[in-house]
C-alpha atoms as a PDB file:
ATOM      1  CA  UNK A   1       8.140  43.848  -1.022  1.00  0.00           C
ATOM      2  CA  UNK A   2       9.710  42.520  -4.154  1.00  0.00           C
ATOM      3  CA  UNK A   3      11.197  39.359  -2.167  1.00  0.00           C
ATOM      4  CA  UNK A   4       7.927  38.532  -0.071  1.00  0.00           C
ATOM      5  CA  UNK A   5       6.482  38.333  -4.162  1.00  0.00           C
ATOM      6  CA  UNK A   6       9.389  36.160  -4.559  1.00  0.00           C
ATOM      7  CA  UNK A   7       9.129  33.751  -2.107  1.00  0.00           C
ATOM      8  CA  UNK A   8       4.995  33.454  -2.916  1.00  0.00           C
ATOM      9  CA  UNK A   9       5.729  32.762  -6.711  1.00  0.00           C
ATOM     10  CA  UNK A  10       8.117  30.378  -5.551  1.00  0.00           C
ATOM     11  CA  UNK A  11       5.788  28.641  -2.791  1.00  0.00           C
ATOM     12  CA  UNK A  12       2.852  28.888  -5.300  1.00  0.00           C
ATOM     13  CA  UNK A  13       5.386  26.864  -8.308  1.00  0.00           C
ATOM     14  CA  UNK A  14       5.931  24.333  -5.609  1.00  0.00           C
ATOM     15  CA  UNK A  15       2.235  23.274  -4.628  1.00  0.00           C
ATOM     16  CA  UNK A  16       1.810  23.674  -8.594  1.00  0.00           C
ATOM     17  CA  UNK A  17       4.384  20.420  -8.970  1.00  0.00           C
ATOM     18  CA  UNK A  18       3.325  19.194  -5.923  1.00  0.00           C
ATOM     19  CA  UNK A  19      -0.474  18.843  -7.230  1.00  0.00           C
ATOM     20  CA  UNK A  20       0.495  17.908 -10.548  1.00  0.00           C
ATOM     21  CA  UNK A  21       2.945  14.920  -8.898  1.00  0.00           C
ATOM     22  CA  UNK A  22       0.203  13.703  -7.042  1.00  0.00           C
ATOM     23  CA  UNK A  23      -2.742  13.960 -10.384  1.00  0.00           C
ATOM     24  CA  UNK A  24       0.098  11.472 -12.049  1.00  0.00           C
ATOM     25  CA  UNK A  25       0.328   9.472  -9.155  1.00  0.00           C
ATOM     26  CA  UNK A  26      -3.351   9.340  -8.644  1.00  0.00           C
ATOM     27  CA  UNK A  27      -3.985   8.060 -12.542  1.00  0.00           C
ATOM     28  CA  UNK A  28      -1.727   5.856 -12.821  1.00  0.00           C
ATOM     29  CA  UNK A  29      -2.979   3.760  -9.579  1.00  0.00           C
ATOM     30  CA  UNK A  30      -6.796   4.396 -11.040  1.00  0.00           C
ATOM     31  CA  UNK A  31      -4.990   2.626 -14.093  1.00  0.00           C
ATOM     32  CA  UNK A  32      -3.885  -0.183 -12.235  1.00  0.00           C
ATOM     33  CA  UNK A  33      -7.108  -0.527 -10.302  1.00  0.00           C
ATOM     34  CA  UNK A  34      -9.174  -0.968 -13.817  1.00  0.00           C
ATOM     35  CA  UNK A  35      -6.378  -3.221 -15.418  1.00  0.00           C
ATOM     36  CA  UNK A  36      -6.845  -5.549 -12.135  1.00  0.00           C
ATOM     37  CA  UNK A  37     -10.975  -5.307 -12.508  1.00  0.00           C
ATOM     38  CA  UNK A  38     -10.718  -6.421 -16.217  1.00  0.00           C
ATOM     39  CA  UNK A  39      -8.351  -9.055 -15.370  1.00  0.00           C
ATOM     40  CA  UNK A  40     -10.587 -10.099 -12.850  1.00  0.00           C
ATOM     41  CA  UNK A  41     -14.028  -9.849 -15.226  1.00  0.00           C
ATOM     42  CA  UNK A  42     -11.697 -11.594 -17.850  1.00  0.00           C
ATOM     43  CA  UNK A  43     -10.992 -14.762 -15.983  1.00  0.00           C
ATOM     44  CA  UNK A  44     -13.607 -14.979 -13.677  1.00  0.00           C
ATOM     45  CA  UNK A  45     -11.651 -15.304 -10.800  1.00  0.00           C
ATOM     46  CA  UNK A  46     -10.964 -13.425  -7.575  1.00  0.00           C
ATOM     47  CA  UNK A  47      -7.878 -12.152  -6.926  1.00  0.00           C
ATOM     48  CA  UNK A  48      -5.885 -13.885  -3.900  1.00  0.00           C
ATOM     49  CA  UNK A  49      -4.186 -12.144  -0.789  1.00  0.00           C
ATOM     50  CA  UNK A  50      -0.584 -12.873   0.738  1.00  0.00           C
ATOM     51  CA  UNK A  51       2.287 -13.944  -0.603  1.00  0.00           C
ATOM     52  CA  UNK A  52       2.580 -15.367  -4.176  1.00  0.00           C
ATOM     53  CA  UNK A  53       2.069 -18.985  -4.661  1.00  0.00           C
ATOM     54  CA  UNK A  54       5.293 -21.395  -4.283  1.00  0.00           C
ATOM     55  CA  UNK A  55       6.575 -19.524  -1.283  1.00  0.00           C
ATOM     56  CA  UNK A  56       7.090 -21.317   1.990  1.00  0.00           C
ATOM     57  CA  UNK A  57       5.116 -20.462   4.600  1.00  0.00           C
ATOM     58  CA  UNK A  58       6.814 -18.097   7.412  1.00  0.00           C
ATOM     59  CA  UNK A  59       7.763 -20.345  10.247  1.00  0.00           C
ATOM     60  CA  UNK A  60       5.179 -20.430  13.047  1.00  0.00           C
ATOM     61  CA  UNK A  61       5.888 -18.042  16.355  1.00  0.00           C
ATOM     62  CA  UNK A  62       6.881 -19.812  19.047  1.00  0.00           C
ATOM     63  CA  UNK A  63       4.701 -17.410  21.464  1.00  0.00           C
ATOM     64  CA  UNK A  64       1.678 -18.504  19.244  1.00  0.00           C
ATOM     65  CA  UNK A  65       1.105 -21.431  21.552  1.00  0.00           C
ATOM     66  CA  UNK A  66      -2.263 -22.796  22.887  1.00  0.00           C
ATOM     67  CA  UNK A  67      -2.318 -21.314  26.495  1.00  0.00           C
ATOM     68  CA  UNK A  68      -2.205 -25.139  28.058  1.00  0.00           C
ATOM     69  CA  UNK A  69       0.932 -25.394  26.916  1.00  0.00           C
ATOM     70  CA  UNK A  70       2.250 -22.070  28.398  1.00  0.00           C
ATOM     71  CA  UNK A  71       1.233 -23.333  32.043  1.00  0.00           C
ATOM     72  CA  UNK A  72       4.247 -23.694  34.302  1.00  0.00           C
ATOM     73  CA  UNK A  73       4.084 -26.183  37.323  1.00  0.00           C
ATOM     74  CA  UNK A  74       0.467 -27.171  36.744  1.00  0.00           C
ATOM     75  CA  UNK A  75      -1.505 -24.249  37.292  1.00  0.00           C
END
């Protein structure tokens, strides 16, 4: 009986960290959410999606093209 009371404590310790893991986790991305709103407020400017600015562009996919020019033999 003494082990089964074991392996519970044990278990029970674990979802303890686990929980308290995921609480810091948690705050500190509520932290970076209201740091971005402020920022945002601040300058009065939306945020932008994709990559950051003065990257190229990804090359386009060569199976991106219009479907006229994927017709073989005139069809």
């Amino acid at each position: 009986m003494d082990r089964r009371n074991d392996a519970r404590t044990a278990e029970l310790n674990n979802l303890r960290l686990a929980l308290a893991a995921f609480a810091l986790q948690l705050a500190a991305f509520e932290m970076r959410l209201q740091l971005t709103a402020f920022d945002m407020r601040k300058s009065g400017r939306l945020l932008r999606a994709g990559a950051k600015p003065g990257l190229p562009a990804p090359p386009p996919d060569i199976n991106c093209r219009p479907q006229k020019e994927r017709l073989i033999g005139g069809q």
